[in-house]
Protein backbone atom coordinates (compact mmCIF):
# COMPACT_ATOMS: atom_id res chain seq x y z
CA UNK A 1 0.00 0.00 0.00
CA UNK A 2 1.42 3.26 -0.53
CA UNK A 3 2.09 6.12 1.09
CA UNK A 4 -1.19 8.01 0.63
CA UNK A 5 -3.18 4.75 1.39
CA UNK A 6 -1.21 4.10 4.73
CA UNK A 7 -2.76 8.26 5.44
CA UNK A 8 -6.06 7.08 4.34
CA UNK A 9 -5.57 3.71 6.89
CA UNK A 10 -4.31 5.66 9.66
CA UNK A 11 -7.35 8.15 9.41
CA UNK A 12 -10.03 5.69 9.34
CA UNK A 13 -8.45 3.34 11.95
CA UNK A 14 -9.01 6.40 13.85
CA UNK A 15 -12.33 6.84 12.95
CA UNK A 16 -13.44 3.48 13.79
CA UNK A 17 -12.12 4.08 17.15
CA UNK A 18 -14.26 7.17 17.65
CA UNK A 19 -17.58 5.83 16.28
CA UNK A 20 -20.12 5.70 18.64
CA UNK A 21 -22.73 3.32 17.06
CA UNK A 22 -22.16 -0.34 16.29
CA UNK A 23 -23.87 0.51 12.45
CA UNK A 24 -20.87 3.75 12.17
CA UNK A 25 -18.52 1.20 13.20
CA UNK A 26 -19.28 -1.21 10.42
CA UNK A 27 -19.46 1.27 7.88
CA UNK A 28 -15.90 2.07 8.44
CA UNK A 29 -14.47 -1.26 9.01
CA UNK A 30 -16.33 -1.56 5.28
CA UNK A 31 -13.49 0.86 4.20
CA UNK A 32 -11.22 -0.54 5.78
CA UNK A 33 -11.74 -4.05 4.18
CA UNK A 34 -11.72 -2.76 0.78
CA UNK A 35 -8.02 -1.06 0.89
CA UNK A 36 -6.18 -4.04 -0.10
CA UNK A 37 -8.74 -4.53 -3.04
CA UNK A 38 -8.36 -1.09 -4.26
CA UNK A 39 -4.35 -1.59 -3.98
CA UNK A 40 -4.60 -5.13 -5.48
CA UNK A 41 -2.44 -6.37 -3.25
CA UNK A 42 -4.35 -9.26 -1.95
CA UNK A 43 -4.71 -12.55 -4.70
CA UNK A 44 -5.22 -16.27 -4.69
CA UNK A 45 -4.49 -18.99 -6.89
CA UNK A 46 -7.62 -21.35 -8.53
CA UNK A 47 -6.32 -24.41 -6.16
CA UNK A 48 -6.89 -21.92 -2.96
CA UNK A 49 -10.46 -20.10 -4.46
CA UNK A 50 -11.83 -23.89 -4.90
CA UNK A 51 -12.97 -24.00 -1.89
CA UNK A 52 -15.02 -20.96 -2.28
CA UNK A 53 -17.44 -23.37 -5.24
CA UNK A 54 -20.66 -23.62 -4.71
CA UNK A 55 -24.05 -22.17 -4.73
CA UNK A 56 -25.45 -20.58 -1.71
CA UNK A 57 -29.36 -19.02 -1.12
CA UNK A 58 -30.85 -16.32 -3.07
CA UNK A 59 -29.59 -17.80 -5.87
CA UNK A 60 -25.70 -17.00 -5.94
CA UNK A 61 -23.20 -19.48 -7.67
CA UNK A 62 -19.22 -19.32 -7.00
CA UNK A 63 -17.17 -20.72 -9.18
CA UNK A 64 -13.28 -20.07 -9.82
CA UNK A 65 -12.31 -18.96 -13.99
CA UNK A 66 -8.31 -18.61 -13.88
CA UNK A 67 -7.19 -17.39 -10.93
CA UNK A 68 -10.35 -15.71 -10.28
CA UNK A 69 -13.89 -16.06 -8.32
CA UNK A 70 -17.02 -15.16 -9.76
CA UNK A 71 -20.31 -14.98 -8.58
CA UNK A 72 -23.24 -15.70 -10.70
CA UNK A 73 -26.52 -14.43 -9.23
CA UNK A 74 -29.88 -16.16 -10.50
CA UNK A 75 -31.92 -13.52 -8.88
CA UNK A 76 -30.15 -10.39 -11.04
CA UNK A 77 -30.84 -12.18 -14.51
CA UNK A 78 -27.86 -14.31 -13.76
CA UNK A 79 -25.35 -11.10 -14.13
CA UNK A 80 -21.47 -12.91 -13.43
CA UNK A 81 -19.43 -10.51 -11.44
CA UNK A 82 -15.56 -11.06 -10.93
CA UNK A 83 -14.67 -10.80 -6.77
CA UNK A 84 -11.48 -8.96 -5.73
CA UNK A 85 -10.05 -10.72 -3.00
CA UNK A 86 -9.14 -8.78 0.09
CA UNK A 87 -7.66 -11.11 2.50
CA UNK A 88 -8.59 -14.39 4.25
CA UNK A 89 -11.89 -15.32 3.13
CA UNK A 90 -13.53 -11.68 2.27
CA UNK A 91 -14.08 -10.51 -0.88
CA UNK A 92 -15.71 -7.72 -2.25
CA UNK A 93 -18.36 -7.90 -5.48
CA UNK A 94 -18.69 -4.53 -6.27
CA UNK A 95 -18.98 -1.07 -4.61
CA UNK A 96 -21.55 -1.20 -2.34
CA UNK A 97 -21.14 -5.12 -1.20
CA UNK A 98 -18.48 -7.46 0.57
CA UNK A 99 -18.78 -10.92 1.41
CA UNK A 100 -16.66 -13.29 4.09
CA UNK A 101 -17.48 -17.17 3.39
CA UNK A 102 -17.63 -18.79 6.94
CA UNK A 103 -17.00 -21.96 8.10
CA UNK A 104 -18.89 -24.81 10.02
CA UNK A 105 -17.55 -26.94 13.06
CA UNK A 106 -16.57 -29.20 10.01
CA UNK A 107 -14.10 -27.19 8.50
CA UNK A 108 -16.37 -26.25 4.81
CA UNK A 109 -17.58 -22.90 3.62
CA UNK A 110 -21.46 -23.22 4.74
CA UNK A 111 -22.63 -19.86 4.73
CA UNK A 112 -21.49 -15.92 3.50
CA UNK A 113 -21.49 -13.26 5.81
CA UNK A 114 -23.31 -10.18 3.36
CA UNK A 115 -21.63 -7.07 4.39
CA UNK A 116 -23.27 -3.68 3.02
CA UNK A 117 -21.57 -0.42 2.64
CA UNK A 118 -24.77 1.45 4.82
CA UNK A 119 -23.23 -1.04 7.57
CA UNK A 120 -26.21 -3.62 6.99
CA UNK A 121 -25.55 -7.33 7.26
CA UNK A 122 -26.94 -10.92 6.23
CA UNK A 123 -26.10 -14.30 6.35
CA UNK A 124 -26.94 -17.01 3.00
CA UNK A 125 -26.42 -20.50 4.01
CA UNK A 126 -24.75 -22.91 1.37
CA UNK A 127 -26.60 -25.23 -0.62
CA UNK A 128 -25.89 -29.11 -0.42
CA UNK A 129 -22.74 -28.63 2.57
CA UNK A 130 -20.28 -31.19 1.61
């Protein structure tokens, strides 16, 4: 990251620690998540985004192109969008939307934590869990 995104870090890092509401506080750790994206400095290999295949409720459908994930969502007219990886299992689809895949007691991806930009949240289960 450089110089002027370390700034940018430093100032919101700050900001998170002064937010009063739990919803302020999620907006900013939002911004926070998507640094790495923006710089590009966060990527995974096809062997590694495996994992992340599958299709989960609402009608979204993971599956790894290259060294990429994409998401296919059935309820948008089946639009495919490519994910930037941030780090550890978070990913962000576009602007306005980030998603963590979470794991069961077994060890597999079973659900994705929906994080919104406005500091909303949901959880989709997976379909047919390993």
């Amino acid at each position: 990251m450089d110089v002027s995104g370390n700034k940018y870090l430093d100032f919101l890092s700050k900001q998170l620690a002064l937010a009063t509401t739990d919803r302020e506080k999620k907006q900013i750790q939002w911004a926070i998540n998507s640094l790495p994206a923006q710089q590009n400095e966060a990527t995974m290999d096809s062997a590694q985004l495996a994992a992340y295949n599958g299709t989960f409720e609402g009608g979204l459908h993971f599956y790894v192109k290259g060294n990429n994930l994409y998401c296919q969502n059935a309820q948008k007219g089946n639009v495919i969008v490519k994910l930037q990886h941030v780090s550890n299992n978070l990913f962000i689809l576009n602007e306005n939307n980030q998603l963590e895949f979470k794991k069961d007691q077994s060890g597999q991806f079973s659900g994705i934590r929906w994080y919104r930009s406005d500091g909303t949240e949901s959880f989709r289960k997976r379909k047919n869990v390993r």
